[in-house]
C-alpha atoms as a PDB file:
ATOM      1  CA  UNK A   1      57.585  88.577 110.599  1.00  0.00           C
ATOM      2  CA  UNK A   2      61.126  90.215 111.496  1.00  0.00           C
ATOM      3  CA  UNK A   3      59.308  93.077 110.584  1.00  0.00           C
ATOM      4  CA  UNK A   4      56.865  93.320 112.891  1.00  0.00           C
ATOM      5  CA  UNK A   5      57.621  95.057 116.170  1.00  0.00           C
ATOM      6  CA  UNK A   6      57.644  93.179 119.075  1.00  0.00           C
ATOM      7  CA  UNK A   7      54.228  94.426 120.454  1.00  0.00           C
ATOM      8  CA  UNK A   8      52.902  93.428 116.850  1.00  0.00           C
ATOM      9  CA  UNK A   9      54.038  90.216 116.916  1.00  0.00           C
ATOM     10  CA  UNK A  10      52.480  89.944 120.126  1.00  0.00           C
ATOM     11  CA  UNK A  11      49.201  90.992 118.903  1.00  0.00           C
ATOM     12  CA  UNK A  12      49.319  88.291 115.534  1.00  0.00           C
ATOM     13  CA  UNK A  13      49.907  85.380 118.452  1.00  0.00           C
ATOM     14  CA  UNK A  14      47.193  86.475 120.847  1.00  0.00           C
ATOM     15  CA  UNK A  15      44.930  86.438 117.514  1.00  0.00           C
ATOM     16  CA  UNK A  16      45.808  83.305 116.536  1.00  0.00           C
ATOM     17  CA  UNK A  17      45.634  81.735 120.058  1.00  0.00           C
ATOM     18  CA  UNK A  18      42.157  83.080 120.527  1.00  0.00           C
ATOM     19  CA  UNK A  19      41.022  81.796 117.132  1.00  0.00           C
ATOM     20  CA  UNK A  20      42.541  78.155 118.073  1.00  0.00           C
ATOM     21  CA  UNK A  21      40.759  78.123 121.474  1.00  0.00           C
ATOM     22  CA  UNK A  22      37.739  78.827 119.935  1.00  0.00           C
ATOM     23  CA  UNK A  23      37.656  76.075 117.258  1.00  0.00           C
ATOM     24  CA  UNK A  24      39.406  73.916 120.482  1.00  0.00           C
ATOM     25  CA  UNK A  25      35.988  75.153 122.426  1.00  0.00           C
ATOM     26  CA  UNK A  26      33.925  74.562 119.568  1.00  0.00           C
ATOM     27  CA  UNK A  27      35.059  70.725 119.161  1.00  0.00           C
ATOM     28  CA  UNK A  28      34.536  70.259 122.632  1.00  0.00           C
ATOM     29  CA  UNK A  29      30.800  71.419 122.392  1.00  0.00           C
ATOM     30  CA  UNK A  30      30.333  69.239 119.378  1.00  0.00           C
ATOM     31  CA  UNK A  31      31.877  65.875 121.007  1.00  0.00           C
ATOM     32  CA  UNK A  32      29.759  66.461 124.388  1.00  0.00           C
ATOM     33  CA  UNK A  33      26.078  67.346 122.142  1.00  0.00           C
ATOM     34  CA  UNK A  34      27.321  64.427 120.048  1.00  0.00           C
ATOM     35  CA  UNK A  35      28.074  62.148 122.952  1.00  0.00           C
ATOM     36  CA  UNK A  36      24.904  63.066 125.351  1.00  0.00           C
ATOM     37  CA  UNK A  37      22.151  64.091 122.677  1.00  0.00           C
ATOM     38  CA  UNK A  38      20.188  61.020 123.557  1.00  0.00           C
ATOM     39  CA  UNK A  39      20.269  62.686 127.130  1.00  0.00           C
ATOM     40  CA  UNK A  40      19.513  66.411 126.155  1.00  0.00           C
ATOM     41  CA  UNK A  41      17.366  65.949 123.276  1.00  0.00           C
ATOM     42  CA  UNK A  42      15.004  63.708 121.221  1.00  0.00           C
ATOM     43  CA  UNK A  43      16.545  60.463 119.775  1.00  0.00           C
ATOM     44  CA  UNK A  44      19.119  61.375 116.912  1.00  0.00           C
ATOM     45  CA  UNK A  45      17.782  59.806 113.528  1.00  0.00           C
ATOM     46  CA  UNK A  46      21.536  58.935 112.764  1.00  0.00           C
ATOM     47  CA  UNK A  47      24.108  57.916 116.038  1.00  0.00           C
ATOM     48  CA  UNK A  48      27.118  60.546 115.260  1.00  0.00           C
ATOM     49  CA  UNK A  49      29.376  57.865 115.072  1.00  0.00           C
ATOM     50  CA  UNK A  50      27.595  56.651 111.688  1.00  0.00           C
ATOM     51  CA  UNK A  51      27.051  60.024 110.415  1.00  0.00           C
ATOM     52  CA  UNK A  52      30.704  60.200 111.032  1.00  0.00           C
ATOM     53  CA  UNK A  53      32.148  57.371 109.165  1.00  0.00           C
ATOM     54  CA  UNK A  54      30.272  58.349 106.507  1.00  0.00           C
ATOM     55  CA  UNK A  55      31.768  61.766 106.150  1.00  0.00           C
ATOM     56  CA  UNK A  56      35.179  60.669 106.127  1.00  0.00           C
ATOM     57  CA  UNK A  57      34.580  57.385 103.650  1.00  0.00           C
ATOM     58  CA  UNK A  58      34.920  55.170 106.286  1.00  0.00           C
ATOM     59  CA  UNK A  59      31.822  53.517 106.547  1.00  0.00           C
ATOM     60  CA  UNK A  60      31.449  49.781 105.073  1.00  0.00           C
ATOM     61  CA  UNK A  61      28.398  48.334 103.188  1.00  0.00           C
ATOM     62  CA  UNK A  62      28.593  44.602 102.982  1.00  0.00           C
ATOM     63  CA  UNK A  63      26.210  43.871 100.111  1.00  0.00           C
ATOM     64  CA  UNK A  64      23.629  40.819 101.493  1.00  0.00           C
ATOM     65  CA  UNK A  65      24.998  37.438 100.585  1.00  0.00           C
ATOM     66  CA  UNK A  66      22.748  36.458  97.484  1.00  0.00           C
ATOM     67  CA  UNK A  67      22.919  34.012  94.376  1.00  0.00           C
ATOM     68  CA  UNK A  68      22.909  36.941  92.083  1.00  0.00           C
ATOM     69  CA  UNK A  69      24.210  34.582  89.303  1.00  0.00           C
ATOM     70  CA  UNK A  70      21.062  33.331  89.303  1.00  0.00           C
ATOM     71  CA  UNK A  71      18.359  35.724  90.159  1.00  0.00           C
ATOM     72  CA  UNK A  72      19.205  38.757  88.256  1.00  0.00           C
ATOM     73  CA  UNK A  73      19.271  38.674  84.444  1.00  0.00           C
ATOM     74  CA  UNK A  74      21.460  40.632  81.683  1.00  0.00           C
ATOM     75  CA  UNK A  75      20.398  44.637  82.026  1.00  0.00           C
ATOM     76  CA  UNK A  76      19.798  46.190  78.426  1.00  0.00           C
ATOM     77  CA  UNK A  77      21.591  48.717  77.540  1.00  0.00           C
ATOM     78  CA  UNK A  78      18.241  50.969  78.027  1.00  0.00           C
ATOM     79  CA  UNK A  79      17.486  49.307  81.831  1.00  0.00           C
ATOM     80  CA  UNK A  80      21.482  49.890  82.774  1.00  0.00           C
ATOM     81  CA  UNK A  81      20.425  53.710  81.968  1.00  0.00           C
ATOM     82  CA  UNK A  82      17.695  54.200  83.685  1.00  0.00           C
ATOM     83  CA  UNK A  83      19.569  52.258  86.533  1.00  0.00           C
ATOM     84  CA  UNK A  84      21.890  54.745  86.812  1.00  0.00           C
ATOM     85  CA  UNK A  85      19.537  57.648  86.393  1.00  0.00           C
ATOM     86  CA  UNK A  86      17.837  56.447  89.520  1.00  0.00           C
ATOM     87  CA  UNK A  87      21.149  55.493  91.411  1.00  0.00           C
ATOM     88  CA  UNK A  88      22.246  59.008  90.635  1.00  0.00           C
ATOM     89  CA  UNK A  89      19.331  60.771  91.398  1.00  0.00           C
ATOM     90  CA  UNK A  90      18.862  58.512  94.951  1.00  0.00           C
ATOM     91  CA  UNK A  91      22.622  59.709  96.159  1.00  0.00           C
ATOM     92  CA  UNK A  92      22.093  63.506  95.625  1.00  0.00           C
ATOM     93  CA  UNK A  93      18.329  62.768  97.397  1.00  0.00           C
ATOM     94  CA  UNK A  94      16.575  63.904  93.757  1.00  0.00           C
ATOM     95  CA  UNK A  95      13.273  62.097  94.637  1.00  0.00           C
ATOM     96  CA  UNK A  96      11.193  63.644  91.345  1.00  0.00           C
ATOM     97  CA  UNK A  97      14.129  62.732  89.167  1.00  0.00           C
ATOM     98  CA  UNK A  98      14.012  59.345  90.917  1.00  0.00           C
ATOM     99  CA  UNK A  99       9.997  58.871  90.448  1.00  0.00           C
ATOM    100  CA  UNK A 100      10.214  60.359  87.410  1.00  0.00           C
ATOM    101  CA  UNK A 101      12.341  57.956  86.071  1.00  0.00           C
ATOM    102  CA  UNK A 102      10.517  54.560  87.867  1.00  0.00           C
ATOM    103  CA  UNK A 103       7.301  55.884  86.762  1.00  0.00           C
ATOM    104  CA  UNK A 104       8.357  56.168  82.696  1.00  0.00           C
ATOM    105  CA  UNK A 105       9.558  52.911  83.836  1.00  0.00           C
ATOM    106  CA  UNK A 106       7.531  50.096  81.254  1.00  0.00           C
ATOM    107  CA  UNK A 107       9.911  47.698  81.874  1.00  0.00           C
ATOM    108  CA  UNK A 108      10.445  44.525  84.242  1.00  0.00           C
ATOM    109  CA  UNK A 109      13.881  44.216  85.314  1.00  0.00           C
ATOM    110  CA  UNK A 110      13.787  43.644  88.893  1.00  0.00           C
ATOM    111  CA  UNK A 111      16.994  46.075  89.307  1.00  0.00           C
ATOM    112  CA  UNK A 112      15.237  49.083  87.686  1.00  0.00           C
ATOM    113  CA  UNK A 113      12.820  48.100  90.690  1.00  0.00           C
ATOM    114  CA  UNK A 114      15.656  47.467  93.299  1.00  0.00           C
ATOM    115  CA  UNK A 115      17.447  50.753  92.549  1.00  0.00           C
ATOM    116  CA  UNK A 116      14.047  52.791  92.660  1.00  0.00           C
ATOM    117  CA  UNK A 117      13.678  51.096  95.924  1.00  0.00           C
ATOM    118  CA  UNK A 118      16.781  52.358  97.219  1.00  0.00           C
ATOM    119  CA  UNK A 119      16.720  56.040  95.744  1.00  0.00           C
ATOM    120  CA  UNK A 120      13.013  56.176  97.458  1.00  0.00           C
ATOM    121  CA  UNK A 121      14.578  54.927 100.916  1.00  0.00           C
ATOM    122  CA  UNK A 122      17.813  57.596 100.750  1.00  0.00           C
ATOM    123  CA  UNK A 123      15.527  60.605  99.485  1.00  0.00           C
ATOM    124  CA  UNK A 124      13.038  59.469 102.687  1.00  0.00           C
ATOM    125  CA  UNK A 125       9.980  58.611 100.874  1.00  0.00           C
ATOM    126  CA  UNK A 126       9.074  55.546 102.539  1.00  0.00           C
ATOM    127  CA  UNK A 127       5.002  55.629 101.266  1.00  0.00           C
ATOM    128  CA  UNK A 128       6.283  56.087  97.592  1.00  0.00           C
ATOM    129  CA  UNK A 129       8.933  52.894  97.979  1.00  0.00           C
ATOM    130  CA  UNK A 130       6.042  51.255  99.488  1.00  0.00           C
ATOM    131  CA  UNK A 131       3.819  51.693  96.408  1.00  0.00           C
ATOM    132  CA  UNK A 132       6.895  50.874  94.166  1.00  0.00           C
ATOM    133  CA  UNK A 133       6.967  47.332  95.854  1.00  0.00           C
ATOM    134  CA  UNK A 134       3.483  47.113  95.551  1.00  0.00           C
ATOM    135  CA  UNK A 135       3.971  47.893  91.573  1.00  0.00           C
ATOM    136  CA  UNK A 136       6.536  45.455  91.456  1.00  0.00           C
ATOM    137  CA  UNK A 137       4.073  42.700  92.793  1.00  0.00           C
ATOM    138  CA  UNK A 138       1.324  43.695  90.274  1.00  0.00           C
ATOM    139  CA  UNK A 139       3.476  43.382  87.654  1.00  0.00           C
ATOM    140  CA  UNK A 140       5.426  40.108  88.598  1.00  0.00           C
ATOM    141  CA  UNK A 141       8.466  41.308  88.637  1.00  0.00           C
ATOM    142  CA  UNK A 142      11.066  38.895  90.239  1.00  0.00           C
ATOM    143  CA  UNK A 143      12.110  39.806  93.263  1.00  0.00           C
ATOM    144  CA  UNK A 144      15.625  39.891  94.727  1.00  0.00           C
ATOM    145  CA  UNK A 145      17.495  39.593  98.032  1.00  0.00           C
ATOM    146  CA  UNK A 146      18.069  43.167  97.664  1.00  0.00           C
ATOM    147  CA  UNK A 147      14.421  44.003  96.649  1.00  0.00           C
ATOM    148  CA  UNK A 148      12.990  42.125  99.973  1.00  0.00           C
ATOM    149  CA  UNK A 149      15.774  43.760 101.868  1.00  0.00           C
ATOM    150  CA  UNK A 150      14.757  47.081 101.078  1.00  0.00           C
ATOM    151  CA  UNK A 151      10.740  46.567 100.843  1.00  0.00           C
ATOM    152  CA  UNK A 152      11.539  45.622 104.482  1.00  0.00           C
ATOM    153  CA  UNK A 153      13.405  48.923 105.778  1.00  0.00           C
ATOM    154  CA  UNK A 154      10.688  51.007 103.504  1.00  0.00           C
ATOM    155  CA  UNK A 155       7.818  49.309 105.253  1.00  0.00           C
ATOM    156  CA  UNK A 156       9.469  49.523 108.655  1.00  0.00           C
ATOM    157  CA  UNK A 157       9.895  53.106 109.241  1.00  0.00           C
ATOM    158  CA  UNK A 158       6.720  53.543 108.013  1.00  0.00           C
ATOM    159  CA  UNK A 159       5.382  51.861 111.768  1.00  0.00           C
END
């Protein structure tokens, strides 16, 4: 920096002001779209707020008060893999590694069914969690807090 001629250092600051307003403008943009989208465009699926907190971690699930002890049963060690096949692939949004899995599925553990229920709700496919409920009444499977949770939001945005 010492350097740098004065006019040079002038330049370097004038840079890196101009490169700070525009991220400064930029945020500004962002927070007012974010703020008034409802106004300026179609309904957000997501409020930015949400889509926010979880970004930065800060969003909190509370899991639905349910007598667990009692309505779910000891996992295999094969059902606690497929489990977390499903779980895995319905984070990332993998929907043929989640259906793929669910549909190899011969089992009846109702959460093989809950998780499939999930990954088909995160990966958007609301007429495929819809059959996998469906399934899961064919077959008897017990269902779950959880399970009746989900078949709920699956078979609501499907109105």
């Amino acid at each position: 920096w010492l350097k740098l001629t004065h006019a040079d250092q002038h330049q370097v600051v004038m840079a890196m002001i101009s490169k700070i307003a525009a991220v400064a403008v930029t945020m500004l943009v962002t927070a007012f779209l974010c703020r008034y989208s409802v106004c300026l465009f179609a309904a957000p699926k997501r409020t930015c707020l949400s889509l926010r907190r979880d970004i930065t971690g800060l969003g909190k699930h509370a899991a639905a008060a349910s007598d667990r002890q009692r309505s779910t049963v000891p996992l295999s060690p094969e059902d606690r893999k497929v489990v977390a096949q499903i779980s895995n692939a319905g984070k990332i949004g993998d929907w043929s590694a989640v259906s793929n899995s669910i549909f190899k599925y011969m089992g009846r553990a109702g959460q093989v069914y809950n998780s499939a229920l999930t990954g088909a709700y995160r990966c958007g496919q609301y007429e495929q969690g819809a059959q996998i409920y469906n399934q899961m009444c064919r077959l008897g499977v017990n269902k779950t807090l959880p399970s009746y949770t989900m078949s709920i939001k699956l078979f609501a945005k499907l109105r």
